[in-house]
Protein backbone atom coordinates (compact mmCIF):
# COMPACT_ATOMS: atom_id res chain seq x y z
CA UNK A 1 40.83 -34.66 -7.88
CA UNK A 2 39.69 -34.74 -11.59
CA UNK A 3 42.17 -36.11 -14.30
CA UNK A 4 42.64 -32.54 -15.39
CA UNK A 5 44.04 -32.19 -11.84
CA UNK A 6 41.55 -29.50 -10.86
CA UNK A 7 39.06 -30.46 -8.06
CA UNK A 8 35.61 -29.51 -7.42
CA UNK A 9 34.34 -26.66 -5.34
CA UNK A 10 31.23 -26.05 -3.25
CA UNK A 11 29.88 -22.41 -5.34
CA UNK A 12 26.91 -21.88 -2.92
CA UNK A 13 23.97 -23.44 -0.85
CA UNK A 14 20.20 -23.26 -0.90
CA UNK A 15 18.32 -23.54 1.55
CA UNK A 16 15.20 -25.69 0.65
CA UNK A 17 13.84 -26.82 3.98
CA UNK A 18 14.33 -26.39 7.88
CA UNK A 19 13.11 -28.55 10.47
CA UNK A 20 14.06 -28.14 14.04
CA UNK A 21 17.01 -30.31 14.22
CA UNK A 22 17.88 -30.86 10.12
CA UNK A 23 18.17 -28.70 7.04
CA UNK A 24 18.12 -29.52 3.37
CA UNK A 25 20.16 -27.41 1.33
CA UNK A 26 20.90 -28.00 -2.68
CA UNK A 27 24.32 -27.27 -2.93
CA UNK A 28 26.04 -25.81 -5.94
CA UNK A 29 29.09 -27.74 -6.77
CA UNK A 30 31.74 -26.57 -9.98
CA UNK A 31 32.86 -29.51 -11.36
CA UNK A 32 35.70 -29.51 -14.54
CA UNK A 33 33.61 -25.89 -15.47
CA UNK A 34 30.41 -27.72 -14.77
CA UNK A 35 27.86 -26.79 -12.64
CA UNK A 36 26.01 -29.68 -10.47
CA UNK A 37 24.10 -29.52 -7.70
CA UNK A 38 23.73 -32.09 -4.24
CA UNK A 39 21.27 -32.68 -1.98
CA UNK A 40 22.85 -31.98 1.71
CA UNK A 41 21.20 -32.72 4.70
CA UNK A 42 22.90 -30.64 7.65
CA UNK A 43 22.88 -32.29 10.81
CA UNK A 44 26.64 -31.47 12.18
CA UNK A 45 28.12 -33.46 14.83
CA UNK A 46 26.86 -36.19 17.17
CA UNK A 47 28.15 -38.59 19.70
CA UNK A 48 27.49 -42.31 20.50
CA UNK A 49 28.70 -44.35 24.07
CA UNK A 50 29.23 -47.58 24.50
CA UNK A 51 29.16 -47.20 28.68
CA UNK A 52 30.66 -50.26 30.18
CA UNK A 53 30.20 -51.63 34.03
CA UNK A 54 32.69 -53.00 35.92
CA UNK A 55 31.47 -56.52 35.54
CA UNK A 56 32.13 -56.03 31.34
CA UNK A 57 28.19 -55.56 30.79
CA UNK A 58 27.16 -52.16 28.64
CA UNK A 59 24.34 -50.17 29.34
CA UNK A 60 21.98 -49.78 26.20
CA UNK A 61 18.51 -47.64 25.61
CA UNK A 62 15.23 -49.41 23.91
CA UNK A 63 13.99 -46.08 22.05
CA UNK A 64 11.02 -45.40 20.00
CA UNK A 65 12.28 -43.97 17.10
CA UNK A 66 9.53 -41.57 14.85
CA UNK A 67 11.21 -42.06 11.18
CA UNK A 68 10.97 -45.85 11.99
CA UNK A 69 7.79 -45.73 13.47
CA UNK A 70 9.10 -48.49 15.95
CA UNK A 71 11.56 -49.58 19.12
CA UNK A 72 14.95 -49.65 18.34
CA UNK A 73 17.94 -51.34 20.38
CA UNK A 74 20.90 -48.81 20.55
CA UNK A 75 24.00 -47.01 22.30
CA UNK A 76 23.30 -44.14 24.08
CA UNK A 77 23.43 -41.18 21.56
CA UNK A 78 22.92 -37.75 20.79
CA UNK A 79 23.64 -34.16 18.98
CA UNK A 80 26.61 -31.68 19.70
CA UNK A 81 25.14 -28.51 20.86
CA UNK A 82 26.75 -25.04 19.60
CA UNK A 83 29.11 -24.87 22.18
CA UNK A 84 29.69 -28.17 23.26
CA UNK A 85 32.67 -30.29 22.62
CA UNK A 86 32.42 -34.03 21.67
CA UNK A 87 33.49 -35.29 25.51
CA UNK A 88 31.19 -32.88 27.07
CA UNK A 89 28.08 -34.06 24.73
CA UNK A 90 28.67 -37.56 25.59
CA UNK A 91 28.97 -36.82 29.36
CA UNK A 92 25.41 -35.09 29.04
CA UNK A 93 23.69 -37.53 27.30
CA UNK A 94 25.00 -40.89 28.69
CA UNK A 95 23.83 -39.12 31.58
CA UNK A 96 20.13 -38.12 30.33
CA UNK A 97 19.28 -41.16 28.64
CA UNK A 98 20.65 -43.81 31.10
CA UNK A 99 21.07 -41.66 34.52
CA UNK A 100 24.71 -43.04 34.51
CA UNK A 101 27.91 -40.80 34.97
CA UNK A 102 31.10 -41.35 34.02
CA UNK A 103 34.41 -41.04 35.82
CA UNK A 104 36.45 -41.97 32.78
CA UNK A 105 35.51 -41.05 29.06
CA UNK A 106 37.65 -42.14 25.63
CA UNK A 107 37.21 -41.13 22.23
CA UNK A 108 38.18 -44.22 20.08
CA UNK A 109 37.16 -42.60 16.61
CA UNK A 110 35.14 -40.28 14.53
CA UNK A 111 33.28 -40.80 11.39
CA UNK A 112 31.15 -39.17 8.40
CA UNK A 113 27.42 -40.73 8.95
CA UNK A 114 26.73 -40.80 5.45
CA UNK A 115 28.61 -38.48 3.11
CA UNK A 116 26.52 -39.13 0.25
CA UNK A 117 24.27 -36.65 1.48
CA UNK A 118 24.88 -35.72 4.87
CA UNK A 119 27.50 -33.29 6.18
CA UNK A 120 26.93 -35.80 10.02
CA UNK A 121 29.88 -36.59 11.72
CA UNK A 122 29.84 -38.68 14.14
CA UNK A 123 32.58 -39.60 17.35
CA UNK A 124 32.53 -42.80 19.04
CA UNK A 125 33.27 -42.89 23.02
CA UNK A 126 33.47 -46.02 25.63
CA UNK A 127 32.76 -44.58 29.26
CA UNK A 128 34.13 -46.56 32.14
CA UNK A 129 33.77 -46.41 35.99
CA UNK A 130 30.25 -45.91 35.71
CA UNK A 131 27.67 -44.62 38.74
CA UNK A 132 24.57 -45.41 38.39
CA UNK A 133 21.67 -42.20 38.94
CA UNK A 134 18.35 -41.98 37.26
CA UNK A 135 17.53 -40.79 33.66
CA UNK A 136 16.45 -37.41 32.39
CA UNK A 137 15.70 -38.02 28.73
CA UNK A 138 14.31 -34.73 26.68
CA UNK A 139 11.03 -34.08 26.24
CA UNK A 140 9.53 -36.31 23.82
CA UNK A 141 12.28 -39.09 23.84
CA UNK A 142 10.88 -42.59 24.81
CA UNK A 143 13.06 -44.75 26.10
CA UNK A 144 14.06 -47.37 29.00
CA UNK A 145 17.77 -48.78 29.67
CA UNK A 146 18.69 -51.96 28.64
CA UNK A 147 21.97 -54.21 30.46
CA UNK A 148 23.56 -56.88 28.11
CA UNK A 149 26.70 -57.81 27.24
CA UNK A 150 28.05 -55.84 23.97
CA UNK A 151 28.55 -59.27 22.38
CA UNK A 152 24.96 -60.28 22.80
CA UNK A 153 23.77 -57.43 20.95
CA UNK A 154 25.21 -58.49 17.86
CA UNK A 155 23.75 -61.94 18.19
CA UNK A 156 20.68 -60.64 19.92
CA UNK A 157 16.71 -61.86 18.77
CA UNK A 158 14.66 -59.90 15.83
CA UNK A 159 15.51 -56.59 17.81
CA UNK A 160 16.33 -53.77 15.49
CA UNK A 161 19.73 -52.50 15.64
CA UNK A 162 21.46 -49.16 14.49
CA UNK A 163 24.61 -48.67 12.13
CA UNK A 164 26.45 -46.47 15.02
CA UNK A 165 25.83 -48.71 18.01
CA UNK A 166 26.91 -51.64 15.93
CA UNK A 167 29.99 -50.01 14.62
CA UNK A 168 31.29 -49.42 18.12
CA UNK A 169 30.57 -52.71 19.59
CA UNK A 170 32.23 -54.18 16.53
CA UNK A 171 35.27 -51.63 17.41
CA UNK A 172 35.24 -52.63 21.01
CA UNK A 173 34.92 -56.35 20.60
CA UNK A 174 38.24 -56.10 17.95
CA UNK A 175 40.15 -54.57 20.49
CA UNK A 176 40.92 -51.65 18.95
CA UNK A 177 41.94 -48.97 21.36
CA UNK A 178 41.67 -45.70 19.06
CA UNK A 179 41.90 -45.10 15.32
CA UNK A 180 42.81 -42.35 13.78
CA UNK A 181 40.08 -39.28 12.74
CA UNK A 182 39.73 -39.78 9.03
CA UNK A 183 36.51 -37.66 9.35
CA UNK A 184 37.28 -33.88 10.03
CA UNK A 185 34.30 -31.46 11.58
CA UNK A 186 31.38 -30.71 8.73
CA UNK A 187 31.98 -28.22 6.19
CA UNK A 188 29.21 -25.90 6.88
CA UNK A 189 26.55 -24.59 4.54
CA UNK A 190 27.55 -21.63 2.84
């Protein structure tokens, strides 16, 4: 809210580019009678597991990743199709990236990405009572599953790591159960 007690509004979008899974839109804001504009990246909403075994080891994916032009160390992961809720996306992808299924799913928390210019939110599950099948990544993801203990990927060698996979560990290892959603669904280009 400003100190005139008036807050800003979102006056329009334009679209600038579209990729296949991202668009860049300069948004119009009003601010205090002021125009401004934004750069906004929509992605919308994704999901990340931390899928635990019985014996307190998580399951992990080694992924090339394109924008970093190298292997990365992370959670299983992935977009929310249109359709899809949150549970059901992380079902599907724990289950195409690792091959294991879940008989028990939580959602601990939800998050903006990076609201500086990215309308992302993401929701963070831990999947228990795992059975192990084989993997059924998408065509054109690279990757191979990795078993280690969620500890020992915080302390783990030169391996790169990713914000969202280290923000759950860090949430499991702390022993918190669930926090509250502070991050409501993306505001949608208009």
């Amino acid at each position: 809210m400003s100190p005139s007690g008036e807050g800003p509004s979102v006056e329009r979008d334009e679209l600038l580019c579209s990729g296949r899974r991202v668009r860049l839109y300069k948004r119009t804001v009003s601010v205090m009678g002021r125009e401004v504009y934004k750069d906004l990246v929509s992605f919308g909403e994704s999901v990340v597991i931390l899928p635990l075994l019985d014996d307190g080891r998580a399951v992990f994916v080694r992924q090339w990743r394109a924008p970093l032009g190298r292997w990365i160390l992370e959670l299983p992961a992935g977009r929310i199709e249109s359709g899809e809720d949150p549970e059901e996306t992380a079902l599907r992808e724990l289950e195409e990236e690792t091959g294991y299924s879940a008989e028990s799913i939580e959602r601990i928390a939800s998050a903006c990405v990076s609201p500086g210019y990215s309308d992302e939110v993401i929701h963070m599950f831990i999947a228990r009572k795992l059975r192990e099948g084989r993997p059924h990544p998408e065509a054109g993801e690279l990757l191979s599953v990795v078993i280690m203990r969620p500890e020992d990927y915080l302390s783990g060698s030169e391996e790169v790591r990713d914000l969202k996979s280290l923000a759950l560990v860090l949430l499991y290892l702390s022993g918190i159960r669930a926090i509250k959603d502070t991050c409501d669904a993306p505001m949608r280009p208009l």
